[in-house]
C-alpha atoms as a PDB file:
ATOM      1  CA  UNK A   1       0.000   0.000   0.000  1.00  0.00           C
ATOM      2  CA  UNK A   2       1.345   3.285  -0.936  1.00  0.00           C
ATOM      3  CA  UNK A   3       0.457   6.520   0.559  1.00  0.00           C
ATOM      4  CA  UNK A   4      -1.741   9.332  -1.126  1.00  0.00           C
ATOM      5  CA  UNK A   5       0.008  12.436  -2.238  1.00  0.00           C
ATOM      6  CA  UNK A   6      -1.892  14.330   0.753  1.00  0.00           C
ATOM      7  CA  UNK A   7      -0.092  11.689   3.277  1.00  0.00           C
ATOM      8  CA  UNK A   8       3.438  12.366   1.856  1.00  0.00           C
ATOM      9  CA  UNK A   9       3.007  16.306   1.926  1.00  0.00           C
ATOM     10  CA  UNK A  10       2.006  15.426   5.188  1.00  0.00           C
ATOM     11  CA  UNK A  11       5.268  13.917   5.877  1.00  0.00           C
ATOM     12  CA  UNK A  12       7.568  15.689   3.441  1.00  0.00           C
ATOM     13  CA  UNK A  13       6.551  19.421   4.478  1.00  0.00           C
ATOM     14  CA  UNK A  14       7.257  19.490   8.110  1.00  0.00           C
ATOM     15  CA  UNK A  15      10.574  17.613   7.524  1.00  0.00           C
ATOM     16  CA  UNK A  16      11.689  20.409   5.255  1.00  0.00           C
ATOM     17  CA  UNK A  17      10.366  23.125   7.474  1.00  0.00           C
ATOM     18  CA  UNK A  18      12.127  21.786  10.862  1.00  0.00           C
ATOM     19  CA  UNK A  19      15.180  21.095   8.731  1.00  0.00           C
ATOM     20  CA  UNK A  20      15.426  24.478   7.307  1.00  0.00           C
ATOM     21  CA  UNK A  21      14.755  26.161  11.164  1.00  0.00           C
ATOM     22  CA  UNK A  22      17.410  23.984  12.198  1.00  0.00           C
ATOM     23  CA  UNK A  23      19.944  25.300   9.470  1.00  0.00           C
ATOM     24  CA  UNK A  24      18.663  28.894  10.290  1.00  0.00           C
ATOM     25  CA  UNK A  25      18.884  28.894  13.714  1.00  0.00           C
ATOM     26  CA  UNK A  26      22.531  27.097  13.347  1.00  0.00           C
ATOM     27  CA  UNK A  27      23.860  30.385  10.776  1.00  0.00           C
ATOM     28  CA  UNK A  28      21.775  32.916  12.729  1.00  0.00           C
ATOM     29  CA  UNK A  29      24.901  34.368  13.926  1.00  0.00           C
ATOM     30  CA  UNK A  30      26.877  34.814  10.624  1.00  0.00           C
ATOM     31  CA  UNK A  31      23.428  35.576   8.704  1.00  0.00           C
ATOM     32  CA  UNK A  32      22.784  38.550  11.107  1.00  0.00           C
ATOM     33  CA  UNK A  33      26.337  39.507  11.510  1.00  0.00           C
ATOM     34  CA  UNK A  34      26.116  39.985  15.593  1.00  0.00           C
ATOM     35  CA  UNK A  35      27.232  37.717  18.274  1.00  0.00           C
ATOM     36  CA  UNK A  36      25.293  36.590  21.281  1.00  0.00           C
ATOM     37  CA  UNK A  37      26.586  36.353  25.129  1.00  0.00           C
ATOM     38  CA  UNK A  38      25.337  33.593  26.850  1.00  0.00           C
ATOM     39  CA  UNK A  39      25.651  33.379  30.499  1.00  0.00           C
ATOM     40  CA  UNK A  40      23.756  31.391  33.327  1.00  0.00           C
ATOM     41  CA  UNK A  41      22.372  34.295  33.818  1.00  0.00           C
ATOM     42  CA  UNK A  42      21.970  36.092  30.750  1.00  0.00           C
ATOM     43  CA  UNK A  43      20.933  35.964  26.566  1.00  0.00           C
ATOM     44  CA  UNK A  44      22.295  39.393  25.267  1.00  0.00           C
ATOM     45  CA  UNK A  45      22.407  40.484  21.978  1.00  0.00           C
ATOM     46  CA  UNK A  46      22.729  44.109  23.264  1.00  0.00           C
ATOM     47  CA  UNK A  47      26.348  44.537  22.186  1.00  0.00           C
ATOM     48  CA  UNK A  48      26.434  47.308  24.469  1.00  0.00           C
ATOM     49  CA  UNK A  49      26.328  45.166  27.228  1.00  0.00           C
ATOM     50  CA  UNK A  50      28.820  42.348  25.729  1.00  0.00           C
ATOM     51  CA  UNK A  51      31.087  45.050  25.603  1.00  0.00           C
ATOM     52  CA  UNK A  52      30.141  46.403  29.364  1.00  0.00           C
ATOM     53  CA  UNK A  53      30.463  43.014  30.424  1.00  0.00           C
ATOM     54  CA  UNK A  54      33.562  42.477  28.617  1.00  0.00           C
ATOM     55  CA  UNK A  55      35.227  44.973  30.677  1.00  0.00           C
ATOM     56  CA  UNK A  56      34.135  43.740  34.105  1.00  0.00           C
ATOM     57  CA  UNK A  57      35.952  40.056  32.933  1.00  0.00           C
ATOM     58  CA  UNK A  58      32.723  38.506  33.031  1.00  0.00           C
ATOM     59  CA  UNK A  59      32.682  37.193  28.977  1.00  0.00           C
END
């Protein structure tokens, strides 16, 4: 038994979707051209603060 087109689009499209988020996500940093900071306590993309906390000799 072979499945209907509907089934394999069904199969096929979310593949490529989660795929292609997982490339994105992976070249975020070189697509966008900034750096993030990550920290236990902290997510930045503020380069601001990178650069604040880059002077204290916590990054």
């Amino acid at each position: 038994m072979g499945l209907s087109g509907a089934a394999w689009a069904t199969l096929i499209i979310p593949t490529i979707l989660g795929i292609l988020v997982m490339v994105l996500y992976g070249y975020w940093d070189k697509i966008t051209g900034k750096e993030y900071y990550v920290d236990d306590e902290i997510l930045a993309y503020d380069e601001d603060l990178v650069k604040e906390l880059q002077k204290e000799g916590k990054a």
